[in-house]
N, C-alpha and C. Protein backbone atom coordinates (compact mmCIF):
# COMPACT_ATOMS: atom_id res chain seq x y z
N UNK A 1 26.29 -49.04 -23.25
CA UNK A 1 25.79 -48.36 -22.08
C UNK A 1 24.29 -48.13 -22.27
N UNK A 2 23.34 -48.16 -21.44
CA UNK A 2 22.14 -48.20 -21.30
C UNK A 2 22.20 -47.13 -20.27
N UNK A 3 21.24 -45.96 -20.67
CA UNK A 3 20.57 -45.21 -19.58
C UNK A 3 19.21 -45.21 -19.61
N UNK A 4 19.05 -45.08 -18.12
CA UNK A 4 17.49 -45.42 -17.76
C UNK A 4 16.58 -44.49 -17.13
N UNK A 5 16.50 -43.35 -17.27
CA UNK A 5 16.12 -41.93 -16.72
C UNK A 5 14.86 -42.87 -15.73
N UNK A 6 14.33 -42.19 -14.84
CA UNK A 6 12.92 -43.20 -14.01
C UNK A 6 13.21 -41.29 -12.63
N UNK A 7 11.90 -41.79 -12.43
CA UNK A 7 11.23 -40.44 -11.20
C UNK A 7 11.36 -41.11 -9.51
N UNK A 8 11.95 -40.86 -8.87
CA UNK A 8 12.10 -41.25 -7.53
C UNK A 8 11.52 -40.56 -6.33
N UNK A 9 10.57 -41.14 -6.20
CA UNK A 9 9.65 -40.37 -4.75
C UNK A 9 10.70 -40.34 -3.83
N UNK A 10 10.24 -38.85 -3.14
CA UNK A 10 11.28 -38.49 -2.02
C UNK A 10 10.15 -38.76 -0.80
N UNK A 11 9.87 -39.62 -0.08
CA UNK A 11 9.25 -39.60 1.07
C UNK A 11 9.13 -38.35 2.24
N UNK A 12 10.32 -37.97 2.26
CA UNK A 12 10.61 -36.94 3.31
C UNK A 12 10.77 -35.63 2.77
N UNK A 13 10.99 -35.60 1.61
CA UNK A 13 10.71 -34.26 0.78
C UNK A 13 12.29 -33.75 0.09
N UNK A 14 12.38 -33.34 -0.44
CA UNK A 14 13.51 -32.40 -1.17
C UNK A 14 14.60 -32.07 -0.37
N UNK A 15 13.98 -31.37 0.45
CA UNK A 15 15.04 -31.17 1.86
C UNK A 15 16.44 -31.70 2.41
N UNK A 16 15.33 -32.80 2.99
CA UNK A 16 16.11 -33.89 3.42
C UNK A 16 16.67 -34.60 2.46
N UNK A 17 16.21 -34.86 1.58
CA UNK A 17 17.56 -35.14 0.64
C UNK A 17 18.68 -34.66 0.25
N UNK A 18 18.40 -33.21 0.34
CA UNK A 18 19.48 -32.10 0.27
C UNK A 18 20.73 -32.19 1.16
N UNK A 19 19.62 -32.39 2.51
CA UNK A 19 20.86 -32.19 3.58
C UNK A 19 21.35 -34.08 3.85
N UNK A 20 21.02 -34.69 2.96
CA UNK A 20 21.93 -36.16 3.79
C UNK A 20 23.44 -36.36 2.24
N UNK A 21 22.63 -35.56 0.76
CA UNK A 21 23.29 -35.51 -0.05
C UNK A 21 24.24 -34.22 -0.25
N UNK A 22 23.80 -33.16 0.25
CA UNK A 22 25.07 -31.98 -0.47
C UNK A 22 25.87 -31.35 0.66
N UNK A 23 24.88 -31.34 2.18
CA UNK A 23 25.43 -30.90 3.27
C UNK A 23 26.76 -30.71 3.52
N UNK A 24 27.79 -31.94 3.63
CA UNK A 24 28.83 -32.42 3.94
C UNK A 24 29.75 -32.64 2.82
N UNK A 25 29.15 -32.69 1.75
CA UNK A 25 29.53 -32.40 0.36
C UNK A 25 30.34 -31.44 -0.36
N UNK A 26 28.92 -30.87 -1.13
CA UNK A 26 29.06 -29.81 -1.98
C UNK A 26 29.12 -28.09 -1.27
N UNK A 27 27.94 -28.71 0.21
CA UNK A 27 28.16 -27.46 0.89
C UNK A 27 28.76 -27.20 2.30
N UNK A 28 29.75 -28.26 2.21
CA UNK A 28 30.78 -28.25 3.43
C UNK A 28 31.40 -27.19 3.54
N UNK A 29 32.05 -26.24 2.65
CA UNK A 29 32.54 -25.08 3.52
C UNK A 29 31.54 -23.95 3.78
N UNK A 30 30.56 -24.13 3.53
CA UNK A 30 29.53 -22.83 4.35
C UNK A 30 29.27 -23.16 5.49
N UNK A 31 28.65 -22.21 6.03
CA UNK A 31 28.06 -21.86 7.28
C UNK A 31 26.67 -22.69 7.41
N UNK A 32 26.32 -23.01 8.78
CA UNK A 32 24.52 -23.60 8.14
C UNK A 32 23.89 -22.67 7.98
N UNK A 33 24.34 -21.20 8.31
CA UNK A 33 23.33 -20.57 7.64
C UNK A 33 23.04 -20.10 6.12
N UNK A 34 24.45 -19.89 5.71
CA UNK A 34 25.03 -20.22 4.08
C UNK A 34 23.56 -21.57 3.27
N UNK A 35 24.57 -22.82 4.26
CA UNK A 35 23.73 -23.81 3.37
C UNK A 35 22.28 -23.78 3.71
N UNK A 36 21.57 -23.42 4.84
CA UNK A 36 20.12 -23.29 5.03
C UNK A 36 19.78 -22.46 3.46
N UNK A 37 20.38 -21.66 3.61
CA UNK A 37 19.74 -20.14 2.06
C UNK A 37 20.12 -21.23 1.24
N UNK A 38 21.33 -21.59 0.52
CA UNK A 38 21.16 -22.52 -0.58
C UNK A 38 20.13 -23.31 -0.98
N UNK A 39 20.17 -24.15 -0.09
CA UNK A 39 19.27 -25.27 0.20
C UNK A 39 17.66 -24.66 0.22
N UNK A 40 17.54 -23.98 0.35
CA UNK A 40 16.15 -23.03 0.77
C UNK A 40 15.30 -22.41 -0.98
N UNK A 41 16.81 -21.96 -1.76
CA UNK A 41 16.69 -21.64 -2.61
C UNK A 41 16.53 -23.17 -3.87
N UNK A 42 17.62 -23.58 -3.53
CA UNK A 42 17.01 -25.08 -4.50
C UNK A 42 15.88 -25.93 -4.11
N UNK A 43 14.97 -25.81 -3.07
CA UNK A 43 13.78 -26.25 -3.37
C UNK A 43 12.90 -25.40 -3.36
N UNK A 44 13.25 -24.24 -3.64
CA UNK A 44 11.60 -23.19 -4.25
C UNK A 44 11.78 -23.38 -5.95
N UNK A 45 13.14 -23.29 -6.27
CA UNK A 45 13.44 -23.52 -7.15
C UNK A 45 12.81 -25.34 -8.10
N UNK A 46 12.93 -25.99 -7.11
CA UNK A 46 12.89 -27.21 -8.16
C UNK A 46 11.32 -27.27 -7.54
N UNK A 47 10.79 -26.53 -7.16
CA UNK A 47 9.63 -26.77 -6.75
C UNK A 47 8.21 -27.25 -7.83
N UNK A 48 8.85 -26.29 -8.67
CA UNK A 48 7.75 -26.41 -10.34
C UNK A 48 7.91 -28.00 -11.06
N UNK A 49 8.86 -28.60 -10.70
CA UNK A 49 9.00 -29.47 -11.77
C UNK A 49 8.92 -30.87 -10.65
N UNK A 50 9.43 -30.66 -9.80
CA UNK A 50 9.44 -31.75 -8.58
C UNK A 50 8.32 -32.19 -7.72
N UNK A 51 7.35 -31.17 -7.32
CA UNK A 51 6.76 -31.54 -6.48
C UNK A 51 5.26 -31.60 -7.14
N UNK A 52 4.30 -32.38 -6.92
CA UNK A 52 3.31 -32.54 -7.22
C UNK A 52 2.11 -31.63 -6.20
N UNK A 53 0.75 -31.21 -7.08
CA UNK A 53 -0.63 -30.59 -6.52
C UNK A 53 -0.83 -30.86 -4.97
N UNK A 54 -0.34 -32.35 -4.62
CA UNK A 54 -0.71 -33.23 -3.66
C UNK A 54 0.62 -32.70 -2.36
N UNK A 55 1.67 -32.17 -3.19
CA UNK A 55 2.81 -31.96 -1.59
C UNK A 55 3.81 -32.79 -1.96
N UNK A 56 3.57 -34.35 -2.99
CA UNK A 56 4.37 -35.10 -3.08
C UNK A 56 5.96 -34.36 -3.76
N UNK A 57 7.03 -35.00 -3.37
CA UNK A 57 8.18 -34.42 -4.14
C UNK A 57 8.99 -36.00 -4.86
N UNK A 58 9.49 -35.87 -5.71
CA UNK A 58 10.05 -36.64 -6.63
C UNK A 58 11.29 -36.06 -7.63
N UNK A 59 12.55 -37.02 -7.99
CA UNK A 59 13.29 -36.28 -8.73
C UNK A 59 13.35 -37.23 -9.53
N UNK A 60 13.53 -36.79 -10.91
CA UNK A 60 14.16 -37.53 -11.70
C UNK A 60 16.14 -37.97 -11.83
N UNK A 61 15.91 -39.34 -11.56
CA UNK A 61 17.52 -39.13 -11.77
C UNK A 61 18.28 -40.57 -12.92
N UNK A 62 19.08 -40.25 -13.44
CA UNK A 62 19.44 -41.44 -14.34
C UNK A 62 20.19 -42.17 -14.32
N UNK A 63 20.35 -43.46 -14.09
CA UNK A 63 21.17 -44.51 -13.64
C UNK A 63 21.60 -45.51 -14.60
N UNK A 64 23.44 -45.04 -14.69
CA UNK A 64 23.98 -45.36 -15.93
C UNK A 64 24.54 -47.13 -15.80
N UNK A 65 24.38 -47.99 -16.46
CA UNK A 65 24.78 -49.01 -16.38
C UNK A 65 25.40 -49.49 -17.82
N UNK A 66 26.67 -50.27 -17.30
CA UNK A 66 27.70 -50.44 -18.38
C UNK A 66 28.67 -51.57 -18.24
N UNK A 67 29.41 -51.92 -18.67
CA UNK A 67 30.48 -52.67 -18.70
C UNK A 67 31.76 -52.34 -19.19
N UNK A 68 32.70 -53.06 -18.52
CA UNK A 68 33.91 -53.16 -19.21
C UNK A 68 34.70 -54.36 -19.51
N UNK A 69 35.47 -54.49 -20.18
CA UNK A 69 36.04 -55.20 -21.20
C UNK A 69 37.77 -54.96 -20.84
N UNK A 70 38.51 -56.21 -20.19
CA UNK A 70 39.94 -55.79 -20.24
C UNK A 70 40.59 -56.57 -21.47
N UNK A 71 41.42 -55.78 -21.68
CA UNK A 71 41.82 -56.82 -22.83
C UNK A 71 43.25 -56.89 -22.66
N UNK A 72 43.84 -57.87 -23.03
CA UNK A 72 45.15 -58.21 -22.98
C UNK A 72 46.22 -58.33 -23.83
């Protein structure tokens, strides 16, 4: 297995990534006003490490690649 950690510009910002990834997800049984505060709170939060001087936002994420082997 090879992992490959790499930084992924978010064009549209943190946000919107939030809401196309956890919305319907992770924060399907709240309220939108529930997930607005969540969501509100994880990007002040990842704000220090994510977003750049410039406004830019970026995450790091790691993409595992592997194989398998059946054997008989």
């Amino acid at each position: 297995m090879v992992m490959a950690p790499r930084m992924t510009p978010l064009p549209t910002g943190l946000r919107n990534w939030l809401e196309l990834f956890t919305r319907h997800s992770f924060l399907a049984g709240y309220s939108d006003e529930e997930a607005d505060g969540i969501m509100r709170e994880v990007e002040e939060d990842c704000r220090v490490d994510c977003q750049d001087e410039s406004g830019n936002w970026a995450i790091s994420y790691m993409r595992l690649r592997f194989y398998a082997v059946l054997e008989e």
